[in-house]
N, C-alpha and C. Protein backbone atom coordinates (compact mmCIF):
# COMPACT_ATOMS: atom_id res chain seq x y z
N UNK A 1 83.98 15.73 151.00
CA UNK A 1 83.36 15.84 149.68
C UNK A 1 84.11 16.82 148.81
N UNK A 2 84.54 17.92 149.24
CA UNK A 2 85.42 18.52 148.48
C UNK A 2 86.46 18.39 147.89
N UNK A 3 87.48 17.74 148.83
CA UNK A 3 88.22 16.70 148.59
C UNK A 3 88.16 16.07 147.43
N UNK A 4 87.30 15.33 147.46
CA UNK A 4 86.65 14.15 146.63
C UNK A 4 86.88 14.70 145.55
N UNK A 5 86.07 15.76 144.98
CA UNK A 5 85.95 16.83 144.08
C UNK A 5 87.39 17.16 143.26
N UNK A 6 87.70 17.96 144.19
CA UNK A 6 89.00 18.57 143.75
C UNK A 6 89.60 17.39 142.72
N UNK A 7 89.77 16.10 143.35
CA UNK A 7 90.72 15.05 142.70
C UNK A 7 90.20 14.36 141.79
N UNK A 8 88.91 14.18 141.18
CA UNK A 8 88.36 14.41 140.09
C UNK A 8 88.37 15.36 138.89
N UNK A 9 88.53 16.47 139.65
CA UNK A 9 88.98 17.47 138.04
C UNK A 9 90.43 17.30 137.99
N UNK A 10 90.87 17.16 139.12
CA UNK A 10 92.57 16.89 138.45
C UNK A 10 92.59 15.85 137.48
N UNK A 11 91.95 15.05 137.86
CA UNK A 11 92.11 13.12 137.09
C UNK A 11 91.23 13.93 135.44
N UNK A 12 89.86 14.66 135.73
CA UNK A 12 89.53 14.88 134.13
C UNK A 12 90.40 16.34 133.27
N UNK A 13 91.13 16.74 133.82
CA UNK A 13 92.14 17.77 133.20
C UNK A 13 92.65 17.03 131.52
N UNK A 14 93.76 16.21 132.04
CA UNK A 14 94.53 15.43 131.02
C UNK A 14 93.62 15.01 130.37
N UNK A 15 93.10 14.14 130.49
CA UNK A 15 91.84 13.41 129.49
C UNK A 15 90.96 14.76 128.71
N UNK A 16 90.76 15.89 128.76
CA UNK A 16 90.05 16.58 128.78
C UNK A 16 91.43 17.41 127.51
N UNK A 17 92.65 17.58 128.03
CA UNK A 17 93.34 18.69 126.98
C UNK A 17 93.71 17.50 125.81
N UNK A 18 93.69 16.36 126.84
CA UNK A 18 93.87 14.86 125.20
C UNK A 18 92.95 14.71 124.19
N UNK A 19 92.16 15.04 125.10
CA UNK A 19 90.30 14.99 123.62
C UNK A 19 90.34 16.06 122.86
N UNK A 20 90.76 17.56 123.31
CA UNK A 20 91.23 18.66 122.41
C UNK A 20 92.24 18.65 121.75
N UNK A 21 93.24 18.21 122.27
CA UNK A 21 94.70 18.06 121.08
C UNK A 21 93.96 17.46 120.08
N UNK A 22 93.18 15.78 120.24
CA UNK A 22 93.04 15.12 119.33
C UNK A 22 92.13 15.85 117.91
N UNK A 23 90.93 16.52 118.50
CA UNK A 23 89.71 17.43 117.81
C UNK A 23 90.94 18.43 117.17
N UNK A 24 91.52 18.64 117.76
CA UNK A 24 92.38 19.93 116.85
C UNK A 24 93.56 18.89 115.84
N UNK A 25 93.67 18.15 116.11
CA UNK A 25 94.33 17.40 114.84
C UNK A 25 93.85 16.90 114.25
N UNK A 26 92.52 16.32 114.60
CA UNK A 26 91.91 15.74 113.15
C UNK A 26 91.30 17.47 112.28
N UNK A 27 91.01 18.32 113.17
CA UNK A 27 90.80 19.09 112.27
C UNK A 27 91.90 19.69 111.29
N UNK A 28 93.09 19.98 111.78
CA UNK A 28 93.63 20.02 111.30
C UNK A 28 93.95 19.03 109.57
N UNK A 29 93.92 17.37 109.93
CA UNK A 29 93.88 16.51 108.61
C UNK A 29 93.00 16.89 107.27
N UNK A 30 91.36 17.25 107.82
CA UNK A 30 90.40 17.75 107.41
C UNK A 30 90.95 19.12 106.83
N UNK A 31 91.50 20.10 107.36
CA UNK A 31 92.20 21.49 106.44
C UNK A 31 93.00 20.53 105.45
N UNK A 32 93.67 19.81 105.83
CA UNK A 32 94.81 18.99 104.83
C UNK A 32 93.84 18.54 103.35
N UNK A 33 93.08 17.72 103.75
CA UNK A 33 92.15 17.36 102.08
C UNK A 33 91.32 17.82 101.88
N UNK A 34 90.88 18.86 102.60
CA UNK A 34 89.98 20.50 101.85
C UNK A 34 90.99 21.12 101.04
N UNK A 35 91.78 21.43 101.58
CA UNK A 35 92.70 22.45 100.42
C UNK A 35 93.21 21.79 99.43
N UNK A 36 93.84 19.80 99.35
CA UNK A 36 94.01 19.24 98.33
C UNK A 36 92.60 18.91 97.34
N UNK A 37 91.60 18.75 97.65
CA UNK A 37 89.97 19.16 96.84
C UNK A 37 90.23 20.38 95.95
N UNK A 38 90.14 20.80 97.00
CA UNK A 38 90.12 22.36 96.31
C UNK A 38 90.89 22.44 94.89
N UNK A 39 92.76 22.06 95.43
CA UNK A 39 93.62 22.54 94.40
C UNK A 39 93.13 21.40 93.03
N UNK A 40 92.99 19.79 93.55
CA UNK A 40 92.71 19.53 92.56
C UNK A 40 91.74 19.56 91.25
N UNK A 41 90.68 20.08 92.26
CA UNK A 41 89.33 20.34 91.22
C UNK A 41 89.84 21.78 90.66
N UNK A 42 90.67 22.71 90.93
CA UNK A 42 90.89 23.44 90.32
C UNK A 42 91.57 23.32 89.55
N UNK A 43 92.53 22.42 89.20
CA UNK A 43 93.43 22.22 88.11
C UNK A 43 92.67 21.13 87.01
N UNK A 44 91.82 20.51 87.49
CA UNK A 44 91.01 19.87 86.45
C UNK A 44 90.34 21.06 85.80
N UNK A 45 89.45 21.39 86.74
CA UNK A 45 89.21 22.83 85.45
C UNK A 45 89.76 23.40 84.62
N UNK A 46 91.05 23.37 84.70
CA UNK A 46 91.97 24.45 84.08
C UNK A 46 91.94 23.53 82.94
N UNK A 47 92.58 22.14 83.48
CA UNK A 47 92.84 20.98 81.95
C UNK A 47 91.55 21.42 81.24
N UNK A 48 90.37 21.27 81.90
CA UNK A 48 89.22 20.70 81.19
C UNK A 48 88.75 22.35 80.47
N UNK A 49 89.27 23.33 80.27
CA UNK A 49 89.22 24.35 80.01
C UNK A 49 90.39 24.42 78.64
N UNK A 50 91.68 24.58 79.24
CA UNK A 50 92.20 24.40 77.92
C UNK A 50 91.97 23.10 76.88
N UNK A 51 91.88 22.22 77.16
CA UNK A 51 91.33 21.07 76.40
C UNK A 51 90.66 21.26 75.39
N UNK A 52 89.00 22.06 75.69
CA UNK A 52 87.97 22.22 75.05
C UNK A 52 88.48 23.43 74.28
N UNK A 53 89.34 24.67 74.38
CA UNK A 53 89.72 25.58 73.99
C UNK A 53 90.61 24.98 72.49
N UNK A 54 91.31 24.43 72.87
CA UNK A 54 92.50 23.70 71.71
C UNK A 54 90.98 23.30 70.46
N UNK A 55 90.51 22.34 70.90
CA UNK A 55 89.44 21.47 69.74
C UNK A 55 88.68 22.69 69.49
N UNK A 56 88.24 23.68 70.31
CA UNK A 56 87.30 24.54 70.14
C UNK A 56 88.14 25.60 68.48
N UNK A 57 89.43 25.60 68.66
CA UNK A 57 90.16 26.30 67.77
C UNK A 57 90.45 25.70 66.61
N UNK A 58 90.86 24.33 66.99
CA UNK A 58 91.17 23.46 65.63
C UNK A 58 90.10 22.89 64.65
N UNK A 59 88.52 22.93 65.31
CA UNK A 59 87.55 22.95 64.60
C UNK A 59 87.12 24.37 63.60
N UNK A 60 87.20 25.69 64.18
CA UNK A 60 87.59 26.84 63.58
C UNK A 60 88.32 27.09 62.32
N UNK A 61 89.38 26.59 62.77
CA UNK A 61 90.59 26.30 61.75
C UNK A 61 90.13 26.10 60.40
N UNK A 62 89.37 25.24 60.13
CA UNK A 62 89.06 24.08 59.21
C UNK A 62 87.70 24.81 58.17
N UNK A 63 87.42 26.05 58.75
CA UNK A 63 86.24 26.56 57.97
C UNK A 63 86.74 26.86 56.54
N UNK A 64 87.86 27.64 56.54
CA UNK A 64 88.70 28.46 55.46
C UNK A 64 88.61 26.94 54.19
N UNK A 65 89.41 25.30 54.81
CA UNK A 65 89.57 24.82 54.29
C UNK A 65 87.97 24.00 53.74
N UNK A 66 87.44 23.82 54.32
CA UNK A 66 86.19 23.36 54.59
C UNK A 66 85.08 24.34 52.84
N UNK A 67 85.43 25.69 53.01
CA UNK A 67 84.86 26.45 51.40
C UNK A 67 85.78 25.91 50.56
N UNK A 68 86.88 25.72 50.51
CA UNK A 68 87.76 25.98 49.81
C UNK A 68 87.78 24.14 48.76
N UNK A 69 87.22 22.92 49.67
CA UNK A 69 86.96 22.09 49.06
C UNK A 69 85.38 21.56 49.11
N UNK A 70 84.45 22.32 48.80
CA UNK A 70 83.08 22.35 49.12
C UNK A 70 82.84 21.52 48.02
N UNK A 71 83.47 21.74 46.76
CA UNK A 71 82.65 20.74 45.57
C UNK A 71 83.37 19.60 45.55
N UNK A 72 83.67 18.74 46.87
CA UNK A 72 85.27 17.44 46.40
C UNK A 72 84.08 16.56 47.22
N UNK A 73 83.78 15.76 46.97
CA UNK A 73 82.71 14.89 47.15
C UNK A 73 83.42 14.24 48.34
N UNK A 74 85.10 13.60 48.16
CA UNK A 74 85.51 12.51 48.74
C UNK A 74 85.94 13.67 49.97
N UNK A 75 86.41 14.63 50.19
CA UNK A 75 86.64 15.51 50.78
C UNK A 75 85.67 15.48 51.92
N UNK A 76 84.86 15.53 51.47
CA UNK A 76 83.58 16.00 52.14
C UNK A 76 82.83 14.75 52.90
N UNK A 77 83.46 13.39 52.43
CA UNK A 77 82.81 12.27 52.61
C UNK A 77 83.87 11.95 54.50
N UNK A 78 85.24 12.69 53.83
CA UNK A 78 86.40 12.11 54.75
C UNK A 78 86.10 13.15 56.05
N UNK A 79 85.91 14.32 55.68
CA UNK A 79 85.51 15.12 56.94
C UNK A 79 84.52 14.78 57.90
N UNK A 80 83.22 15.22 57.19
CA UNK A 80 82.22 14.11 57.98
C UNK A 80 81.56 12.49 58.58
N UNK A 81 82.78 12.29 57.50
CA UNK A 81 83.47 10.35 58.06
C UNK A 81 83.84 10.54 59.54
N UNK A 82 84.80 12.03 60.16
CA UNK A 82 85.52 11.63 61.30
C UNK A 82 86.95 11.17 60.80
N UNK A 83 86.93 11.86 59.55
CA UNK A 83 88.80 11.13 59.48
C UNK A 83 89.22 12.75 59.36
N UNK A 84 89.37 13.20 60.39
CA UNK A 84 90.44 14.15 60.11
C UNK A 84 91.53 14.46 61.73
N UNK A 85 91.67 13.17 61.75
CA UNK A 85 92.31 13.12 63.41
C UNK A 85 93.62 14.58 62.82
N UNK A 86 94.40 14.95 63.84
CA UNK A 86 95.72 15.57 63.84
C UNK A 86 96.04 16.71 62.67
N UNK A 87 94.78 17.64 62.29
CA UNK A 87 94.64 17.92 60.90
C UNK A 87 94.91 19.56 61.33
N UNK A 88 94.28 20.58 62.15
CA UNK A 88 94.60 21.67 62.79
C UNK A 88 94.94 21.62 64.18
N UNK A 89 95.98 22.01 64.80
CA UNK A 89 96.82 22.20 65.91
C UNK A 89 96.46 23.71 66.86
N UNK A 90 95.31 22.97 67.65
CA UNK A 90 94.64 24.08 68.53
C UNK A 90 95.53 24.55 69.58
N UNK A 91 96.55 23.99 70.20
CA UNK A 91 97.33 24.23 71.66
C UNK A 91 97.63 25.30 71.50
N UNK A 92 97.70 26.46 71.33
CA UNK A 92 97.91 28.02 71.36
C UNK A 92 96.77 28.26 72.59
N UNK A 93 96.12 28.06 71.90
CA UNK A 93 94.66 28.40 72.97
C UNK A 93 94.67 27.59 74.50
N UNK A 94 95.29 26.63 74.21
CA UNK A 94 95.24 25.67 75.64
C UNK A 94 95.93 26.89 76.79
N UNK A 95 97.34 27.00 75.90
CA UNK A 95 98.27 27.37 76.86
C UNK A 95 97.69 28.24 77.81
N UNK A 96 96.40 29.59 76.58
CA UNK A 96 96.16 30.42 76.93
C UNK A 96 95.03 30.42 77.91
N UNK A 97 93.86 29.28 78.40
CA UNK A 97 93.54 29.40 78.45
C UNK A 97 93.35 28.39 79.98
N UNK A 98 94.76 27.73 80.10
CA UNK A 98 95.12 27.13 81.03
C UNK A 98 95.61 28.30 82.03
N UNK A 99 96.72 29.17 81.54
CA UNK A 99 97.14 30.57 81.97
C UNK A 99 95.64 31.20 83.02
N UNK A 100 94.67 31.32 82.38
CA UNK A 100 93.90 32.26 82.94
C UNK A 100 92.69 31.14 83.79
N UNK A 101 93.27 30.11 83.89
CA UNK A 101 92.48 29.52 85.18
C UNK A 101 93.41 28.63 85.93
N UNK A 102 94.62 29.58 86.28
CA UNK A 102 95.77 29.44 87.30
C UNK A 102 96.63 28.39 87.25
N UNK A 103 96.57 27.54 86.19
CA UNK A 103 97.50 26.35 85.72
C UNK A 103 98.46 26.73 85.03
N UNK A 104 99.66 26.09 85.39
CA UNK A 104 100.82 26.28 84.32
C UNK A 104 101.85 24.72 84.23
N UNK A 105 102.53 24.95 83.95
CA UNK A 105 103.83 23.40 83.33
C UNK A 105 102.74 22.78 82.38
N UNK A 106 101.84 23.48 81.58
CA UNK A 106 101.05 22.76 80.58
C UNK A 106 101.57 21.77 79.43
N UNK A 107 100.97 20.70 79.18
CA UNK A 107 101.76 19.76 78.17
C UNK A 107 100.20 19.68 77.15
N UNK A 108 100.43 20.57 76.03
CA UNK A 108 99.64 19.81 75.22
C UNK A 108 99.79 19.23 73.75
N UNK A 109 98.78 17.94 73.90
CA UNK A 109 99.03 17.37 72.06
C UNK A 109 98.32 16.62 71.38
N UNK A 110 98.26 16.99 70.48
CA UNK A 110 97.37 15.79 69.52
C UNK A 110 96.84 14.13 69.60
N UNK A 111 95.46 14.05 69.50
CA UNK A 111 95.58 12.90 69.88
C UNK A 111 95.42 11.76 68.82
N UNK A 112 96.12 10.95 68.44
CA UNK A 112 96.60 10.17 67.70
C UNK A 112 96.15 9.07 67.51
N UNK A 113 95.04 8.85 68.04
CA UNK A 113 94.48 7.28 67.94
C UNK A 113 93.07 7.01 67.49
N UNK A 114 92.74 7.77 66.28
CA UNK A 114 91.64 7.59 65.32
C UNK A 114 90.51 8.91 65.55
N UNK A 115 90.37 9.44 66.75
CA UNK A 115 90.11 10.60 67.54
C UNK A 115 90.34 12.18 66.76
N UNK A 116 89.69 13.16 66.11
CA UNK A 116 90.26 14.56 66.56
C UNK A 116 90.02 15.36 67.67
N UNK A 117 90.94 15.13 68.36
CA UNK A 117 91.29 16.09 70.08
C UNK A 117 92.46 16.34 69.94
N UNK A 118 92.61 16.39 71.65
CA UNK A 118 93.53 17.20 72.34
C UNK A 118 93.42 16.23 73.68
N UNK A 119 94.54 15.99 74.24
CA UNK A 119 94.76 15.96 75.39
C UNK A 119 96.35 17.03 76.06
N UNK A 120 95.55 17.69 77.27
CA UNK A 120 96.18 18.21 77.81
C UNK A 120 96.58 18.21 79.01
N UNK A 121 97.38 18.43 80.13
CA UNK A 121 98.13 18.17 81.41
C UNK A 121 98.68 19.07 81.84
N UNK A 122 98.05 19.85 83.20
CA UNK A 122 98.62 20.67 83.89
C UNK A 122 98.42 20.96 85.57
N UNK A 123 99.41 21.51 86.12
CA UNK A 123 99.69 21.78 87.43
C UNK A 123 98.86 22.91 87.53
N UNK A 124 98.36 23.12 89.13
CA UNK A 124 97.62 24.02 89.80
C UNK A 124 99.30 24.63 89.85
N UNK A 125 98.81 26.66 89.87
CA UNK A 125 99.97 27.52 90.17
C UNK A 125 100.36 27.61 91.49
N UNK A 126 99.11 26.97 92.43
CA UNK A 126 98.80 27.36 94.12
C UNK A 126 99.63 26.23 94.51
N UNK A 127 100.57 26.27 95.68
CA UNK A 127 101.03 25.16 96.21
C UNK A 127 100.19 24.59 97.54
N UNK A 128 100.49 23.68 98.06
CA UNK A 128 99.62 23.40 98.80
C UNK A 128 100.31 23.75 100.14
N UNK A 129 99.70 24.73 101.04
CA UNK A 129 100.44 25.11 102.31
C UNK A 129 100.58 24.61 103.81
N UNK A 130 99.70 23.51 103.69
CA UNK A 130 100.00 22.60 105.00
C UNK A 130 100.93 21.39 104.61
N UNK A 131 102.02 21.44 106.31
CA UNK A 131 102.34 20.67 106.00
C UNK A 131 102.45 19.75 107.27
N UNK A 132 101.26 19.32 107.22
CA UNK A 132 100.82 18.26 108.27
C UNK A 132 101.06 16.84 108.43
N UNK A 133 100.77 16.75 106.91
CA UNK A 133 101.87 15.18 105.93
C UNK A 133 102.95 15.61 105.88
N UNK A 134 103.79 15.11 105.92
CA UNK A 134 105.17 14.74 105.53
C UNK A 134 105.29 15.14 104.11
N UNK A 135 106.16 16.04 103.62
CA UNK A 135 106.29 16.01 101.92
C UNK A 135 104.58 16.62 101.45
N UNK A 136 104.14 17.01 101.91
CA UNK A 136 102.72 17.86 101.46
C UNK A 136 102.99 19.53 101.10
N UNK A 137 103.39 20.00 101.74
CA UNK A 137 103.61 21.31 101.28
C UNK A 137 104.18 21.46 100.10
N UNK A 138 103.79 22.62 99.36
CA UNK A 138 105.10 23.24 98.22
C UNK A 138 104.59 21.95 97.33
N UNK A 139 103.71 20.93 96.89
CA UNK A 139 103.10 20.47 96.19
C UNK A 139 102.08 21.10 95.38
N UNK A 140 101.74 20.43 94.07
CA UNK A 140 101.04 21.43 93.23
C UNK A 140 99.54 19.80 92.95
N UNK A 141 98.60 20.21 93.04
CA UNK A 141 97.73 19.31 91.94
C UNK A 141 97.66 19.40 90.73
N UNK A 142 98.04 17.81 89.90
CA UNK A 142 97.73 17.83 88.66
C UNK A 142 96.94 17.34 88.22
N UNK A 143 96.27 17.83 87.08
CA UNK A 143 95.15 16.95 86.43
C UNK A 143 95.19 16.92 85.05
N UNK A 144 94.41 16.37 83.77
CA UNK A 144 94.60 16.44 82.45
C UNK A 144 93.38 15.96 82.11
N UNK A 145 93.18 16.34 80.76
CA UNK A 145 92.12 16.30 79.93
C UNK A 145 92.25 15.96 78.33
N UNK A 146 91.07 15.07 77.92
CA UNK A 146 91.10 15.56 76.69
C UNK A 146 89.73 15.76 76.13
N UNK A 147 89.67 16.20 74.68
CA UNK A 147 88.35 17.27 74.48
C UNK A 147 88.65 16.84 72.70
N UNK A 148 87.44 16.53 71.96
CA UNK A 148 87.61 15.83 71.12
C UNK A 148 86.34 16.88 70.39
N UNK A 149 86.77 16.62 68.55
CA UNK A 149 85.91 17.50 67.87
C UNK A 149 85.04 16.44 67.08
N UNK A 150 83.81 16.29 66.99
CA UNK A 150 82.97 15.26 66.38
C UNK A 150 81.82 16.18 65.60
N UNK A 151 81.76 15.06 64.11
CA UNK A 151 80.73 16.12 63.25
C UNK A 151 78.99 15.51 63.38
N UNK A 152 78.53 17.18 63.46
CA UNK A 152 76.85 16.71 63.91
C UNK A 152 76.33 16.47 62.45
N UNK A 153 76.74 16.38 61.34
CA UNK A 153 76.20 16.22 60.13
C UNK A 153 77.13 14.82 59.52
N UNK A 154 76.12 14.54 58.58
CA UNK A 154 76.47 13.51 57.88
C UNK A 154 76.55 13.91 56.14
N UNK A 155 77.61 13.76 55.30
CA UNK A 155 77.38 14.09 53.92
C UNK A 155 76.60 13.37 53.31
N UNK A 156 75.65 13.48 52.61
CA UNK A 156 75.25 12.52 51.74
C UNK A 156 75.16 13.22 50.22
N UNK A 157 76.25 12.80 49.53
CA UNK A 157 75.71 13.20 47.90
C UNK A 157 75.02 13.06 47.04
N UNK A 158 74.63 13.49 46.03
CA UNK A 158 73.85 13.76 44.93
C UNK A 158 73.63 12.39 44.34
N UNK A 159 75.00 11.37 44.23
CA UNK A 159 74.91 10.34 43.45
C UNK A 159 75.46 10.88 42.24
N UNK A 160 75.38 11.79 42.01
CA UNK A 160 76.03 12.20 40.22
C UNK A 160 77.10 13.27 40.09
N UNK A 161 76.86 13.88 40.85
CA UNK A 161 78.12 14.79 40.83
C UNK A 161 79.79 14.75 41.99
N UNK A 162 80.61 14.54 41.34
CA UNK A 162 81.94 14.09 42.40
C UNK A 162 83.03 15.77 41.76
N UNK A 163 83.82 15.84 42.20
CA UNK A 163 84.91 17.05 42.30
C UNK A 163 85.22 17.10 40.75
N UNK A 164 84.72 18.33 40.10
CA UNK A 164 84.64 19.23 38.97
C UNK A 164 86.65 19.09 38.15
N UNK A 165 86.99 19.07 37.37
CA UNK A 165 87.92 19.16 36.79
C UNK A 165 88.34 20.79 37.11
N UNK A 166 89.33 21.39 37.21
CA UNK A 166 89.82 22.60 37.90
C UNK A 166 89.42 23.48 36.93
N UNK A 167 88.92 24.54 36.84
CA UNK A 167 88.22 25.71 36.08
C UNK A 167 86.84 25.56 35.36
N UNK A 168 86.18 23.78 35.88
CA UNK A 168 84.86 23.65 35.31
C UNK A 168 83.61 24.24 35.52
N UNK A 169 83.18 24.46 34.82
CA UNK A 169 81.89 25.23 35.32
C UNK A 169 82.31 26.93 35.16
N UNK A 170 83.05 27.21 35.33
CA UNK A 170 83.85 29.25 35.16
C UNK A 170 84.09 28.95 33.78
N UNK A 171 85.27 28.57 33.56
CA UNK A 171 85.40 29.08 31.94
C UNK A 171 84.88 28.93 30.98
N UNK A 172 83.53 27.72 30.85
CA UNK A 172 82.64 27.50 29.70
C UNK A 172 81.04 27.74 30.09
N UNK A 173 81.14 28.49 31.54
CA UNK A 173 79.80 29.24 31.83
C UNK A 173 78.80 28.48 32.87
N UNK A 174 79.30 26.85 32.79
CA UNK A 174 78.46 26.53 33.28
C UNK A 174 78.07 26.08 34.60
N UNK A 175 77.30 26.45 35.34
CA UNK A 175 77.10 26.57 37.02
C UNK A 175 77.48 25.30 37.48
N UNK A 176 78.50 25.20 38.43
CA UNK A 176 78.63 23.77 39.44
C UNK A 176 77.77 23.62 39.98
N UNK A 177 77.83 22.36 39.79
CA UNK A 177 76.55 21.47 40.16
C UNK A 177 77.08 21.26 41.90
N UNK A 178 76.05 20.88 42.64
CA UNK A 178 75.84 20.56 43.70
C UNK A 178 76.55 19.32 44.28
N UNK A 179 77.65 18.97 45.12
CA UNK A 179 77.84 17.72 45.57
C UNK A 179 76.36 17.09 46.13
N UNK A 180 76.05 17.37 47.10
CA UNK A 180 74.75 17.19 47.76
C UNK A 180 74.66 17.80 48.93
N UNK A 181 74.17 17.03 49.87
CA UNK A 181 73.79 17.81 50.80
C UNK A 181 74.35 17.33 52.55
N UNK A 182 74.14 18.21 53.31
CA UNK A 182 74.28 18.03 54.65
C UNK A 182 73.56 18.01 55.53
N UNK A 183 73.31 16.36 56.18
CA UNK A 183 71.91 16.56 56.92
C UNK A 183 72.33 16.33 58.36
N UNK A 184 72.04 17.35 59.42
CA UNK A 184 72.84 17.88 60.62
C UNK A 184 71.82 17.49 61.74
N UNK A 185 72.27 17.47 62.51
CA UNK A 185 71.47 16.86 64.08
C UNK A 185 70.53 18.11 64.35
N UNK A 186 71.32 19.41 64.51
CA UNK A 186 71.04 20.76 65.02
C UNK A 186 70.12 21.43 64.21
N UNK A 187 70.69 21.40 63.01
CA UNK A 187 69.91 22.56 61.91
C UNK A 187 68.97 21.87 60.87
N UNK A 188 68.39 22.44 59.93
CA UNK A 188 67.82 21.46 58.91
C UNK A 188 68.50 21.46 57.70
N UNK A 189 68.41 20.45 56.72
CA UNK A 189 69.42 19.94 55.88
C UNK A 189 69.74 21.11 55.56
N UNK A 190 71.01 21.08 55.12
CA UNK A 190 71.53 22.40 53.93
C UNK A 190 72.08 21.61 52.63
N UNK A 191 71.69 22.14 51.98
CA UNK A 191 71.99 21.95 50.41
C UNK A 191 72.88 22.29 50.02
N UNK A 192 74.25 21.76 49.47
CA UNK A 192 75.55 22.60 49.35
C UNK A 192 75.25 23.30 48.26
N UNK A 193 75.01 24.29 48.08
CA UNK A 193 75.11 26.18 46.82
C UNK A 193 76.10 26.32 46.92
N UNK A 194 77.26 26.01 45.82
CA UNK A 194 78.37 26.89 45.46
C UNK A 194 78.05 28.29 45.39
N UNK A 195 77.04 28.69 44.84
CA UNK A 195 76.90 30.20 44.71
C UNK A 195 76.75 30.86 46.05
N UNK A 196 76.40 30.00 46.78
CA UNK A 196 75.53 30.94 47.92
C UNK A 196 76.25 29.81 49.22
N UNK A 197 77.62 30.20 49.79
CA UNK A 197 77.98 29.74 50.47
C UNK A 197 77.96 30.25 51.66
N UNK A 198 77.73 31.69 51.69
CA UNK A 198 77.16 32.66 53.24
C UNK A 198 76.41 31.80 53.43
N UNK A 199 75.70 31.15 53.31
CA UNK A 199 74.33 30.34 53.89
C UNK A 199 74.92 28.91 54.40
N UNK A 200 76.25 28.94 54.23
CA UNK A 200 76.87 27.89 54.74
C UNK A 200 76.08 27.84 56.87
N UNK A 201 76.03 26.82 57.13
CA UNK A 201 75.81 26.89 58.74
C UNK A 201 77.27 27.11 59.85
N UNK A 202 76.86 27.53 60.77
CA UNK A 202 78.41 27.67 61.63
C UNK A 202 78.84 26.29 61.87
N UNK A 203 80.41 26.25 62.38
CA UNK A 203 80.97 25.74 62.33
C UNK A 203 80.71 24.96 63.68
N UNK A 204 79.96 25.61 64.71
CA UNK A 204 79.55 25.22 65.95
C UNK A 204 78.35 24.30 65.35
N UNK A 205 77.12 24.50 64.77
CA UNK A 205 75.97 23.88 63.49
C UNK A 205 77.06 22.31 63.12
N UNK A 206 78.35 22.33 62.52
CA UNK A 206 78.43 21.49 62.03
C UNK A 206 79.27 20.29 62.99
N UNK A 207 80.15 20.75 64.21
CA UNK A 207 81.20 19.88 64.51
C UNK A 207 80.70 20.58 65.89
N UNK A 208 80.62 19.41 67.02
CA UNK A 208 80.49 19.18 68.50
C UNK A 208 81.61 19.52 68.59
N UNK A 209 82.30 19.69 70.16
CA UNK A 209 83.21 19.98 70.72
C UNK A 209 82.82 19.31 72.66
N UNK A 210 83.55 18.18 72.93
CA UNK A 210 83.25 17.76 74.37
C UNK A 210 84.29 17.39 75.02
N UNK A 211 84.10 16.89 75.95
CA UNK A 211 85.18 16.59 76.90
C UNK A 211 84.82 14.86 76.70
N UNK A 212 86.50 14.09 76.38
CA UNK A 212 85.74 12.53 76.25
C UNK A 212 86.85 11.86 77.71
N UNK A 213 86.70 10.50 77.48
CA UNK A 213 87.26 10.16 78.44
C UNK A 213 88.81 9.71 77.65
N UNK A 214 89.80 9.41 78.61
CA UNK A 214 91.01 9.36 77.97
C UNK A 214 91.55 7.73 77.54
């Protein structure tokens, strides 16, 4: 019986370090697309970070211009139409903002097809350190995004008043009249007041900022 014994654990030895090699290489595969998860959801973040940063800036942009043609009826019709694709150039901010959530070889640009966004494209800084695949190591994940600026208000004018002849209303005294008004998803209507344009709503109030699909 001992005998017997003995030549049984010899026979389950091999079979026994074969079932562990195997458990230690699939675990091993499993480290392999945990750490590619990882890198890639981290470099989507990064896109999906600078993305929203760029539109987040180029909507900004547009305030200065935004007072500056407050009494232009058609102005005002074309902004809140959604026609102002490619109009302020946010990618400063991408770069920066790709930088600080570990992405770099960033590509960003305007998006050109009726849209105001951004699409952007970038590499994780982390390489990937197994190299269990073939050609896996010293790889980077990439991902890209784009992030689009859309207005929560709609213009609707007065019906009677359209963009003033240049010095109307100042040099013969008399107060500009009102284009009309802005009636917004978020806030409640605002009435365009030339006089009283602090009461203008933010710029966040007037224009969304999201992530769309590409």
């Amino acid at each position: 019986m001992i005998r017997g014994t003995s030549r049984e654990t010899g026979q389950a030895a091999p079979l026994y370090i074969t079932a562990l090699t195997g458990l230690l290489f699939l675990a091993l595969v499993f480290l392999v697309f945990g750490e590619a998860d990882v890198k890639r959801n981290g470099a989507q973040s990064a896109a999906d970070a600078a993305a929203l940063a760029a539109a987040q800036e180029s909507r900004d942009a547009l305030r200065g211009d935004l007072i500056a043609h407050i009494l232009d009826s058609r102005y005002l019709r074309d902004v809140f139409g959604g026609d102002l694709a490619g109009t302020y150039n946010g990618c400063a901010q991408a770069y920066r903002f790709a930088a600080q959530n570990g992405a770099g070889d960033v590509s960003c640009a305007m998006v050109f097809d009726g849209r105001w966004g951004f699409r952007v494209q970038v590499k994780s800084d982390k390489k990937m350190s197994v190299n269990l695949i073939p050609g896996i190591a010293g790889k980077r994940a990439a991902a890209q995004a784009v992030a689009v600026v859309e207005p929560r208000c709609v213009f609707q004018s007065n019906g009677r008043a359209e963009k003033p002849p240049a010095g109307a209303g100042e040099a013969d005294g008399e107060e500009r009249p009102s284009p009309g008004k802005l009636v917004c998803e978020a806030t409640r209507d605002w009435i365009i007041d030339p006089e009283n344009l602090g009461l203008m709503p933010s710029m966040v109030d007037l224009f969304t900022v999201r992530l769309s699909e590409d």
